[in-house]
N, C-alpha and C. Protein backbone atom coordinates (compact mmCIF):
# COMPACT_ATOMS: atom_id res chain seq x y z
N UNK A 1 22.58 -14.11 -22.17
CA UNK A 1 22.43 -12.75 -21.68
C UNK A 1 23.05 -12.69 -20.28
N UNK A 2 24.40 -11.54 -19.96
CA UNK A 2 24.94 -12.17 -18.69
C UNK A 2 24.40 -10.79 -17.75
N UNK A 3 23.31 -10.09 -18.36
CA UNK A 3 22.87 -9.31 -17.08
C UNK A 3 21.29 -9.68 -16.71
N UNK A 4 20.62 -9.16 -15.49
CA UNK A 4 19.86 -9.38 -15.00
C UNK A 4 19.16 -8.47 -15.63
N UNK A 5 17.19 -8.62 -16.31
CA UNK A 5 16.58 -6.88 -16.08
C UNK A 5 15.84 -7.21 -15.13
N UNK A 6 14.91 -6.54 -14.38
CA UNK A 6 13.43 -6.38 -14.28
C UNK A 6 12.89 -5.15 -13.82
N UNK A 7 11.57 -5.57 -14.35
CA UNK A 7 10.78 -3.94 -14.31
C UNK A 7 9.27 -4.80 -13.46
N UNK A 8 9.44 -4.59 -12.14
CA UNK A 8 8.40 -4.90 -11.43
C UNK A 8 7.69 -4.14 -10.78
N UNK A 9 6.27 -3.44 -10.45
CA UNK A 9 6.24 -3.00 -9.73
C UNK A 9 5.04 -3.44 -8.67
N UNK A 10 4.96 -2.84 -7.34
CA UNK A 10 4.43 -3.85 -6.16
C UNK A 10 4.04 -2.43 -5.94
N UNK A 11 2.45 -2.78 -5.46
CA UNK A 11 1.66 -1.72 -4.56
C UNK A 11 1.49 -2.93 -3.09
N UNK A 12 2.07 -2.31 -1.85
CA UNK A 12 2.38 -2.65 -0.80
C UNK A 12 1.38 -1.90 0.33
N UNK A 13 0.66 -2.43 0.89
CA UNK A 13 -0.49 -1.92 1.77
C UNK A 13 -0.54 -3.16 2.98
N UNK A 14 0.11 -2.21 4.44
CA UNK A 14 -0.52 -2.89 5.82
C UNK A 14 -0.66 -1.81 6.76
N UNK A 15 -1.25 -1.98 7.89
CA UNK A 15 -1.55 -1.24 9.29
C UNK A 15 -1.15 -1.36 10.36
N UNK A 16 -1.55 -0.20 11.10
CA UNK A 16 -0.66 -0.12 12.37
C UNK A 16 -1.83 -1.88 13.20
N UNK A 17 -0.86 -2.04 14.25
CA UNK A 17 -1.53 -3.03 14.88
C UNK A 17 -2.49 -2.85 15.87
N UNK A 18 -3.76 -3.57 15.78
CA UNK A 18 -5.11 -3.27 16.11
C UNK A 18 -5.46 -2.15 15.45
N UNK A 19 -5.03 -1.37 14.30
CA UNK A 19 -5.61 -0.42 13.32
C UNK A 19 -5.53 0.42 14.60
N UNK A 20 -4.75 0.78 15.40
CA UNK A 20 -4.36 2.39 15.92
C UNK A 20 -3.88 2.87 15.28
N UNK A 21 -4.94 4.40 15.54
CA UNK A 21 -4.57 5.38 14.74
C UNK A 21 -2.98 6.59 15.64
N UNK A 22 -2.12 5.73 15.07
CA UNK A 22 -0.51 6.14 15.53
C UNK A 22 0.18 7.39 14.70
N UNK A 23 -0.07 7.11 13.13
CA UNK A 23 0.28 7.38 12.56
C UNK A 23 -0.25 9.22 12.25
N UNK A 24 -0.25 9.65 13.18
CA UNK A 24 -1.15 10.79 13.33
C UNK A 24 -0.15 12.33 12.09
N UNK A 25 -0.45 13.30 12.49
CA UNK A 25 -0.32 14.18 11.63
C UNK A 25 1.24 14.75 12.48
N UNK A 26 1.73 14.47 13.36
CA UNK A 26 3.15 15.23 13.66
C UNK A 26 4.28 14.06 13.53
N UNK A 27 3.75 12.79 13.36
CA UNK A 27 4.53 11.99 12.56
C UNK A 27 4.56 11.61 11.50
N UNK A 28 3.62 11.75 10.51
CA UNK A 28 3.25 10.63 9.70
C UNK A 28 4.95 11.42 8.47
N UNK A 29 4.63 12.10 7.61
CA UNK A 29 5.43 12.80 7.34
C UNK A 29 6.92 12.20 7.18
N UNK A 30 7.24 12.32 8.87
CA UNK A 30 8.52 11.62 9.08
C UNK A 30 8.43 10.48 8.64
N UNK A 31 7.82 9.44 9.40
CA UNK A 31 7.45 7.68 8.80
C UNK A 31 7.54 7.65 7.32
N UNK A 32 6.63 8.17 6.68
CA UNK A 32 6.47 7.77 5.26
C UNK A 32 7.86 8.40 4.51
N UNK A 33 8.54 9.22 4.83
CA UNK A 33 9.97 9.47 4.12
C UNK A 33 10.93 8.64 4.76
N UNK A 34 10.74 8.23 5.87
CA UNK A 34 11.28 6.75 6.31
C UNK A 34 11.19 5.51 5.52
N UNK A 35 9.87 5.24 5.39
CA UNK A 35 10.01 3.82 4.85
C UNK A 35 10.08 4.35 3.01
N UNK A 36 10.07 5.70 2.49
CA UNK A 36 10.65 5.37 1.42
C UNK A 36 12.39 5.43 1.08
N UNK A 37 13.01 5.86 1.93
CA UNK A 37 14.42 5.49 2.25
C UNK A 37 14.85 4.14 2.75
N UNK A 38 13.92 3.32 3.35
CA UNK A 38 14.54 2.16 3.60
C UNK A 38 14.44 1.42 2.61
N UNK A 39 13.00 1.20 1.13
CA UNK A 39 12.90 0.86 0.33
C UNK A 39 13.69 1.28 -0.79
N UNK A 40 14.42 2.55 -0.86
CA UNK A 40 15.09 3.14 -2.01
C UNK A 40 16.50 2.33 -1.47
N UNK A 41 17.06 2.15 -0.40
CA UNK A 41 17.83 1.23 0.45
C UNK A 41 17.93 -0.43 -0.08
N UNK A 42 17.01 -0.80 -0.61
CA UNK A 42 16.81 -2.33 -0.88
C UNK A 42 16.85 -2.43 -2.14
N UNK A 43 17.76 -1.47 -2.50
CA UNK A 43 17.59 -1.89 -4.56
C UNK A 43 16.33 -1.45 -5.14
N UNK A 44 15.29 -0.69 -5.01
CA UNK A 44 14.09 0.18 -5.34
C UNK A 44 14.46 1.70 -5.45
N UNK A 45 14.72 1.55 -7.23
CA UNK A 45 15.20 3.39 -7.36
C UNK A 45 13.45 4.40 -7.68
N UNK A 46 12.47 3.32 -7.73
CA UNK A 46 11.30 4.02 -7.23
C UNK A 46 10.44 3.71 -6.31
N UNK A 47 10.33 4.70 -5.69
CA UNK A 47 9.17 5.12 -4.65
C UNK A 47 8.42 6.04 -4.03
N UNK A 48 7.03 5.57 -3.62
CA UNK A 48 6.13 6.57 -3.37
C UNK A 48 5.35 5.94 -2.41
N UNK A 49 5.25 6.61 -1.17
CA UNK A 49 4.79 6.64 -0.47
C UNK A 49 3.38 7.23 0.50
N UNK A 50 2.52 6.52 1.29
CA UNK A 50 1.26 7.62 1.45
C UNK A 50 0.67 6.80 2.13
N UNK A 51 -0.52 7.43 3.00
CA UNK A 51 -1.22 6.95 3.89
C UNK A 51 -2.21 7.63 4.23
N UNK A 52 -2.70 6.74 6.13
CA UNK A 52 -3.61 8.12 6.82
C UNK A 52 -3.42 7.38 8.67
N UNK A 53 -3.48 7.90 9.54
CA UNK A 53 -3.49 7.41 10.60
C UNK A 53 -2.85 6.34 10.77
N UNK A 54 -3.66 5.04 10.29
CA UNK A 54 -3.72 3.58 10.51
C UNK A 54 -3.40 2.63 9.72
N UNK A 55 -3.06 3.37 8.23
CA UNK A 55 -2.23 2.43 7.55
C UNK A 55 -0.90 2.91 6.62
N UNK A 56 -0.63 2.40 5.49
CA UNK A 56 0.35 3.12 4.87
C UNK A 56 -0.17 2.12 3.47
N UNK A 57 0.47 2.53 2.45
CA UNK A 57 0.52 2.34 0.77
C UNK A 57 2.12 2.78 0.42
N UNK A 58 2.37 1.53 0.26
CA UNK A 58 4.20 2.18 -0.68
C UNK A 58 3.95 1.48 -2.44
N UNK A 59 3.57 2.46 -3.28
CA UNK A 59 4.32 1.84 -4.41
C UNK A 59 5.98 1.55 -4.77
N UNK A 60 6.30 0.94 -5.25
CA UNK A 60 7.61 0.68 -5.27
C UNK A 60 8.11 -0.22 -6.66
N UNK A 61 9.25 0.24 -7.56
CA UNK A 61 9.91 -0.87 -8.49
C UNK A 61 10.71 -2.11 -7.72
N UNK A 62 10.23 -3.18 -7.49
CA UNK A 62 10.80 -4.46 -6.89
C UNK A 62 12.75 -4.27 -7.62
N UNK A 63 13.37 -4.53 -6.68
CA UNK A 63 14.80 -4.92 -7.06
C UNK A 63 14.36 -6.11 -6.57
N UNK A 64 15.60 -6.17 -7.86
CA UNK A 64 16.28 -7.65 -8.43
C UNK A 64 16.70 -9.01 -6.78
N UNK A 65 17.45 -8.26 -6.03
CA UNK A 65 18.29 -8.64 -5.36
C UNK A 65 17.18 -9.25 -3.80
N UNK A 66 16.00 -9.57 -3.80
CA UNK A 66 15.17 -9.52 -2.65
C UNK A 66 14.05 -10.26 -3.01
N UNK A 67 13.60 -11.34 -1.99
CA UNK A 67 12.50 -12.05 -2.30
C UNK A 67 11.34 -10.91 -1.39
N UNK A 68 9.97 -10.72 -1.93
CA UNK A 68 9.41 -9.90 -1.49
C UNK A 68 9.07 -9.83 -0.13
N UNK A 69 8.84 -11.50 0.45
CA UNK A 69 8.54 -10.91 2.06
C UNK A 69 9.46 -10.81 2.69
N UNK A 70 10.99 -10.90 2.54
CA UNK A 70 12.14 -10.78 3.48
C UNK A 70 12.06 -8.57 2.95
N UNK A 71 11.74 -8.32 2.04
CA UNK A 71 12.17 -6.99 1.89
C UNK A 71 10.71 -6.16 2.89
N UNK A 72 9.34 -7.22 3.01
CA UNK A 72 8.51 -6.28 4.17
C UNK A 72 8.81 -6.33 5.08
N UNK A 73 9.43 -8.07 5.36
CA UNK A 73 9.72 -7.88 7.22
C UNK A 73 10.74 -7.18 7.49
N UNK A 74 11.56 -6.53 6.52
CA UNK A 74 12.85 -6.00 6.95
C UNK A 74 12.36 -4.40 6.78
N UNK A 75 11.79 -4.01 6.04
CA UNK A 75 10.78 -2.40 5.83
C UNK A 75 9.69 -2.12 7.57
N UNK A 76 8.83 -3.25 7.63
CA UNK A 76 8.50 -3.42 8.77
C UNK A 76 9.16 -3.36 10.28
N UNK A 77 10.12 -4.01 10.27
CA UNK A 77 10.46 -4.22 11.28
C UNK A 77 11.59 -2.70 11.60
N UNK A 78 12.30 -2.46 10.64
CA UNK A 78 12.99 -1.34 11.29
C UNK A 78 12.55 -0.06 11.40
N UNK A 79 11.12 0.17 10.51
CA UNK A 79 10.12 1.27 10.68
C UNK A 79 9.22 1.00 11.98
N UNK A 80 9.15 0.04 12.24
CA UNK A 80 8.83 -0.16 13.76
C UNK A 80 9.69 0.50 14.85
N UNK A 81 11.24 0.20 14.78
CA UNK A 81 12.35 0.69 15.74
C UNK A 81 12.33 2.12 15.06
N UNK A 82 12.05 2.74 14.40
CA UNK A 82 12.44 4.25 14.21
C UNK A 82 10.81 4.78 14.79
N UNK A 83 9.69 4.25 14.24
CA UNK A 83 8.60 5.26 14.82
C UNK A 83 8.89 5.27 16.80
N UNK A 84 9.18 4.33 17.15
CA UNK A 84 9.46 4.22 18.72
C UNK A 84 10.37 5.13 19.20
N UNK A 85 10.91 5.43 18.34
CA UNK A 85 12.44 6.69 18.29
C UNK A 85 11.22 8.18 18.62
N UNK A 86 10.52 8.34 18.25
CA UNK A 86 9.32 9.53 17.69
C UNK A 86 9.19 9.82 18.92
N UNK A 87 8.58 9.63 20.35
CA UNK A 87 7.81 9.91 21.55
C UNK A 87 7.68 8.68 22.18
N UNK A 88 7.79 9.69 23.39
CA UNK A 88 6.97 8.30 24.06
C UNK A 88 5.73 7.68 24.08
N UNK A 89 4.55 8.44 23.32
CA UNK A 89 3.36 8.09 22.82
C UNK A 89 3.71 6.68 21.98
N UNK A 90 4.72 6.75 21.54
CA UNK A 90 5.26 5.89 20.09
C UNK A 90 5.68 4.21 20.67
N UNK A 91 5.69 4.54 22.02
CA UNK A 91 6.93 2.94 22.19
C UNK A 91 5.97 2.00 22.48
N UNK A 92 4.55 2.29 22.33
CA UNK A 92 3.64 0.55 21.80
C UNK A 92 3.18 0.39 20.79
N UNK A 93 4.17 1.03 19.52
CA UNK A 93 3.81 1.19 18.11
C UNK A 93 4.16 -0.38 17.69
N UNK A 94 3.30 -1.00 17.03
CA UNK A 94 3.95 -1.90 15.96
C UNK A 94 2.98 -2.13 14.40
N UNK A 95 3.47 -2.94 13.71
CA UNK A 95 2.79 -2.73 12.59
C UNK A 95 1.68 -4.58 12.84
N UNK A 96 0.92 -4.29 11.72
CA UNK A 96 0.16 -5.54 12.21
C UNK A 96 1.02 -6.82 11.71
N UNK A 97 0.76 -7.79 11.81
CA UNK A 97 1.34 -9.40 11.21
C UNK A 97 1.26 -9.24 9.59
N UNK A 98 0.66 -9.17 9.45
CA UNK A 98 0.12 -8.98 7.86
C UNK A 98 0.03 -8.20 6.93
N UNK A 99 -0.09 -8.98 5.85
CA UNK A 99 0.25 -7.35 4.68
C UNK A 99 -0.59 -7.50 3.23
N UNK A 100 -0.58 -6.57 2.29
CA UNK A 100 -1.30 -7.26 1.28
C UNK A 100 -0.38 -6.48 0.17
N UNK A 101 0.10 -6.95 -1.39
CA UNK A 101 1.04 -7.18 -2.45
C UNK A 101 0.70 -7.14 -2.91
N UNK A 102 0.29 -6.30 -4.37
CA UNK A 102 -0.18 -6.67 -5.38
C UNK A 102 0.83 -6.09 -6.55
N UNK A 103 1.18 -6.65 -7.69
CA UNK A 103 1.59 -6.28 -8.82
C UNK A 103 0.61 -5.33 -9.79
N UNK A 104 1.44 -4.43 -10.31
CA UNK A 104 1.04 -3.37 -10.72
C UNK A 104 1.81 -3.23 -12.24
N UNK A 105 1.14 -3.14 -13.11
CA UNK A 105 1.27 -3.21 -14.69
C UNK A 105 1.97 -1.90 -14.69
N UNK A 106 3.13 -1.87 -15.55
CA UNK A 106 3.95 -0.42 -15.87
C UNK A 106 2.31 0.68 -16.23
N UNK A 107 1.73 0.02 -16.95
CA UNK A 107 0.83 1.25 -17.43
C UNK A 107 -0.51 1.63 -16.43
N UNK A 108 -0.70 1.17 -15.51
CA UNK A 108 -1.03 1.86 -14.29
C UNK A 108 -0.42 2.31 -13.17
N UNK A 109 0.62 2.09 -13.46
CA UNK A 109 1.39 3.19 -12.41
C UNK A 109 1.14 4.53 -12.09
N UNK A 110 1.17 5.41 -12.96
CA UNK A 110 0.74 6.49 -12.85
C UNK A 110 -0.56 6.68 -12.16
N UNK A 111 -1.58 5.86 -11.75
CA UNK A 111 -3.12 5.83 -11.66
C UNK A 111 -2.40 5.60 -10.04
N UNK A 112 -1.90 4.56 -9.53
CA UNK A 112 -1.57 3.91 -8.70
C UNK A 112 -0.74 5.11 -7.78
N UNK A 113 0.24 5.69 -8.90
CA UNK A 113 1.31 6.58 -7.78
C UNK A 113 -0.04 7.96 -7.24
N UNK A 114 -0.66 8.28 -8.45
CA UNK A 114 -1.53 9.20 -7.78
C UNK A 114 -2.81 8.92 -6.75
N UNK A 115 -3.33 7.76 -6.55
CA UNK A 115 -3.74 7.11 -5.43
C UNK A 115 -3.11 7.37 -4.33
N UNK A 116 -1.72 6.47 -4.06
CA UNK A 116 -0.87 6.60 -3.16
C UNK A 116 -0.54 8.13 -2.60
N UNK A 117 -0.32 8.94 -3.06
CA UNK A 117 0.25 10.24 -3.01
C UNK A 117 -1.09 11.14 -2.41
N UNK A 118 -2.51 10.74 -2.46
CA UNK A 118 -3.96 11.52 -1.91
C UNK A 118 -4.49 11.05 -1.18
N UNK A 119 -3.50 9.89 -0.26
CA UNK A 119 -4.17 9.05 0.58
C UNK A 119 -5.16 10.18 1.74
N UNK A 120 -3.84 10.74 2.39
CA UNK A 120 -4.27 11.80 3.62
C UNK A 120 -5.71 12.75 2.94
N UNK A 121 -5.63 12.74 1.90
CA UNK A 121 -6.19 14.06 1.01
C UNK A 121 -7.73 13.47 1.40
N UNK A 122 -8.50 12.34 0.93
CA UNK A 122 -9.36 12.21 0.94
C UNK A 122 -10.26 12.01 2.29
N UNK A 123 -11.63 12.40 1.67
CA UNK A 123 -12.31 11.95 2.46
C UNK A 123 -13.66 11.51 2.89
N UNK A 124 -14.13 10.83 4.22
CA UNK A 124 -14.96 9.54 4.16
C UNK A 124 -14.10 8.60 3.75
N UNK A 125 -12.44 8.23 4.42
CA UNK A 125 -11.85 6.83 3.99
C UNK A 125 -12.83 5.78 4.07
N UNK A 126 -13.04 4.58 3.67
CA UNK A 126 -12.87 3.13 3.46
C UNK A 126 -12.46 2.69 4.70
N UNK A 127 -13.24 1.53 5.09
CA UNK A 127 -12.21 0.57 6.24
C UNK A 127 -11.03 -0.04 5.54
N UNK A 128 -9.77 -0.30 5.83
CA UNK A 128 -8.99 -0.92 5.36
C UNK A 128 -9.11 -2.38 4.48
N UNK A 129 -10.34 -2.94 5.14
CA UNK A 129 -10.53 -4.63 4.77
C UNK A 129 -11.13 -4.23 3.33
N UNK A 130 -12.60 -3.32 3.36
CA UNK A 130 -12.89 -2.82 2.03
C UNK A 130 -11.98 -2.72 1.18
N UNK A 131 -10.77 -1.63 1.47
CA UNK A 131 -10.08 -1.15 0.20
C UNK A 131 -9.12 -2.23 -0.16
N UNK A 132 -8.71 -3.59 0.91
CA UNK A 132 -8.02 -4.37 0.22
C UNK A 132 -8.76 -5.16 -0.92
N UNK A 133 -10.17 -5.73 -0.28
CA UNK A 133 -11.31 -6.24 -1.08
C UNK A 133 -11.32 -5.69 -2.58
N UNK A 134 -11.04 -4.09 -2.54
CA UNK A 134 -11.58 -4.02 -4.18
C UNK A 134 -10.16 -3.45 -4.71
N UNK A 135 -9.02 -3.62 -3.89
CA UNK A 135 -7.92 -3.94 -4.72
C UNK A 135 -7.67 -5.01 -5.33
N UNK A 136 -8.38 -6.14 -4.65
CA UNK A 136 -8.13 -7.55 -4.86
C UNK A 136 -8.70 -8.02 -6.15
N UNK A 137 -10.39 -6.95 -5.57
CA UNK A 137 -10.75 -7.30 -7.01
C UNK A 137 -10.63 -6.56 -8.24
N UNK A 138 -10.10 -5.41 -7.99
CA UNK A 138 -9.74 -4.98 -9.35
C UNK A 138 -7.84 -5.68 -9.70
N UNK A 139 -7.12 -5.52 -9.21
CA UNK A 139 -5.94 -6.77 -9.86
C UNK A 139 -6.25 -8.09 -10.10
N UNK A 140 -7.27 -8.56 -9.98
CA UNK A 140 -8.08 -9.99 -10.29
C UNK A 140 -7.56 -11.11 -9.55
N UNK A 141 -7.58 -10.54 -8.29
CA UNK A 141 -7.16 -11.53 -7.65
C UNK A 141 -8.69 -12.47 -7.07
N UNK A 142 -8.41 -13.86 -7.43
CA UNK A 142 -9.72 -15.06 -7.26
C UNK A 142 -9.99 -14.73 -5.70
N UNK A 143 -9.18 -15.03 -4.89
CA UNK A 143 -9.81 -14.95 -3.51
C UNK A 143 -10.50 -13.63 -2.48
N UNK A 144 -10.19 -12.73 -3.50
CA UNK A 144 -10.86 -11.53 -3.08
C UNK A 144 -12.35 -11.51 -3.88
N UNK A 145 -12.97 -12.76 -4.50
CA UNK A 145 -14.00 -12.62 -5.38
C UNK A 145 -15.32 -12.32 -4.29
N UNK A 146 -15.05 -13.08 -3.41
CA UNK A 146 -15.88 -13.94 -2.62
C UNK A 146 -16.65 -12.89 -1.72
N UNK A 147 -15.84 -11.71 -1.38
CA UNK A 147 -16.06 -10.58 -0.81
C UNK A 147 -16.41 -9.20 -1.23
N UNK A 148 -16.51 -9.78 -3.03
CA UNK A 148 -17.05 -8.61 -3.68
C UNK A 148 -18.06 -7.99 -3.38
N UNK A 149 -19.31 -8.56 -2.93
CA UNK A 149 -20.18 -8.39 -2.87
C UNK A 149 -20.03 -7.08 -1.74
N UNK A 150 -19.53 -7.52 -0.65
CA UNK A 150 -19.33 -6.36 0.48
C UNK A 150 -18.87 -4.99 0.07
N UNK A 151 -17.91 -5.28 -1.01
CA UNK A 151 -17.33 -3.66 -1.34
C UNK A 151 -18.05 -2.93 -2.13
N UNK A 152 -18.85 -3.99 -2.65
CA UNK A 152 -19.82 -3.26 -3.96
C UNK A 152 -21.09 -2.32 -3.04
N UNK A 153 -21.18 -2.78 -1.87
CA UNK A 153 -22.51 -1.95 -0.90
C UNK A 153 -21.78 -0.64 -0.51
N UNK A 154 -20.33 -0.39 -0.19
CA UNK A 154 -19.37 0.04 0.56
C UNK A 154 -18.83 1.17 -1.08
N UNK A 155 -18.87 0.72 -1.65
CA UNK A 155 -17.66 1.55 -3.13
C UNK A 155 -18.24 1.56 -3.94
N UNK A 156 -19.57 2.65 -4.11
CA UNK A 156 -20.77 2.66 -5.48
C UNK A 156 -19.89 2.83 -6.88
N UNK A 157 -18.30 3.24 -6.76
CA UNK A 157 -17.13 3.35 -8.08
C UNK A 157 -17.26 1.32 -8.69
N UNK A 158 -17.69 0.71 -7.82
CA UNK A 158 -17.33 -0.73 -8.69
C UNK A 158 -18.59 -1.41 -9.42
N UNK A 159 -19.53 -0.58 -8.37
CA UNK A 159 -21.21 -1.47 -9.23
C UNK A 159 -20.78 -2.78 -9.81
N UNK A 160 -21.60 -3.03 -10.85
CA UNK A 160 -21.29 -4.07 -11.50
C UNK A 160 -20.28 -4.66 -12.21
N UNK A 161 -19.23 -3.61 -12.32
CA UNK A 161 -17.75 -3.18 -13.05
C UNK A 161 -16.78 -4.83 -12.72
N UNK A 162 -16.47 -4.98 -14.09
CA UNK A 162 -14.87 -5.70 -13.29
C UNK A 162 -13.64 -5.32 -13.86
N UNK A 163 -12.98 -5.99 -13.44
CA UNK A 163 -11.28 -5.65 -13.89
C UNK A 163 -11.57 -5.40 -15.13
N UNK A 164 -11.99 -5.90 -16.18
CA UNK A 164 -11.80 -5.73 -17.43
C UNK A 164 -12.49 -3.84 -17.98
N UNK A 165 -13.43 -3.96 -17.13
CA UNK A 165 -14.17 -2.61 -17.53
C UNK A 165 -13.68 -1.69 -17.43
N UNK A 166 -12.45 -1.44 -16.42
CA UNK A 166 -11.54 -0.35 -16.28
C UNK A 166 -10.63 -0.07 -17.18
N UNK A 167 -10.81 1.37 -17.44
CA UNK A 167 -10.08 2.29 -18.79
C UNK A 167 -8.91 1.75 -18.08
N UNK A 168 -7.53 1.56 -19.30
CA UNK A 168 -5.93 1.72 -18.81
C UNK A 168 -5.56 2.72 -18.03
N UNK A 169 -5.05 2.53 -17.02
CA UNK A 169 -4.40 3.82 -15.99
C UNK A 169 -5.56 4.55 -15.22
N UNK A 170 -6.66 4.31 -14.98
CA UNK A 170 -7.81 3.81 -14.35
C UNK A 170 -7.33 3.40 -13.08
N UNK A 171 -7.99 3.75 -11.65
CA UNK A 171 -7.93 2.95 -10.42
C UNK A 171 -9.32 3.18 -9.74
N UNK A 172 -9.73 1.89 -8.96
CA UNK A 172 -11.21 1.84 -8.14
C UNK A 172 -11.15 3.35 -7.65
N UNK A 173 -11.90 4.26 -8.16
CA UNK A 173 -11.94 5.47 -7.56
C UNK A 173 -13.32 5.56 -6.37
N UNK A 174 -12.54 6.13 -5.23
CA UNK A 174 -13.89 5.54 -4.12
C UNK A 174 -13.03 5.14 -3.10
N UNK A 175 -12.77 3.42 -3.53
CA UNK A 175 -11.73 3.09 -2.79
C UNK A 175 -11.00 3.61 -1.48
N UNK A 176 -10.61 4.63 -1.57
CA UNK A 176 -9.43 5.06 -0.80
C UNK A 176 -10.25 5.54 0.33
């Protein structure tokens, strides 16, 4: 077979650094149609973008052509040099060290893009650490087990629930 396929997709979630709230309402807008142009830029003919203040959520189809953390530090780092472009409020903007990845099954996408897309919408957000916690644990990721317990006091949507209990196209509703 002399062509390449893939059909990947990555729900991408980090924050501003020290969780300042930067990302306020006369920028955010701009930013998030930013970093989905720099990602539609990297071989990703989908994307969706969303947030609130202090963090951001990009779903995205992974291209072929990019190992995943050279395509955040490079999403990161030049959405760093453009929010600094914004004000001078802006020029001790950076994003934090860290990030969190998760793979996303074609058939929750749809669950996932509409998450992403109501970030601003909701409300009573989640601390950030929570909503990675019961992302972690709903994509089944082992090392987010350990911290279930915390999100379950925090996200009455997971009770006793696990990955498996969730309908297809289903997302931790709460969460956000």
């Amino acid at each position: 077979m002399p062509q390449t396929v893939t059909q990947l997709y990555v729900h991408l979630i980090f924050s501003t650094r020290k969780r300042r709230r930067l990302l306020d309402d006369n920028i955010r807008d701009r930013v998030h149609g930013y970093l989905a142009t720099l990602v539609r830029h990297l071989d990703s003919p989908y994307v969706v973008v969303g947030g609130v203040a202090d963090h951001v959520h990009i779903l995205f189809e992974m291209g072929k052509l990019r190992a995943p953390a050279d395509m955040v530090e490079h999403i990161k780092r030049a959405s760093s040099k453009f929010v600094k472009t914004l004000g001078a409020q802006y020029q001790s903007f950076y994003w934090q060290r860290g990030y969190s990845m998760f793979s996303v099954s074609p058939t929750h996408v749809p669950a996932v893009e509409t998450y992403v897309r109501n970030q601003a919408f909701v409300p009573g957000a989640m601390p950030l650490a929570t909503v990675k916690l019961a992302f972690g644990q709903w994509y089944g990721q082992k090392k987010y087990q350990s911290g279930l317990h915390r999100v379950r006091k925090k996200c009455h949507c997971l009770g006793s629930q696990t990955r498996s209990s969730f309908h297809v196209g289903s997302y931790p509703h709460g969460v956000e």
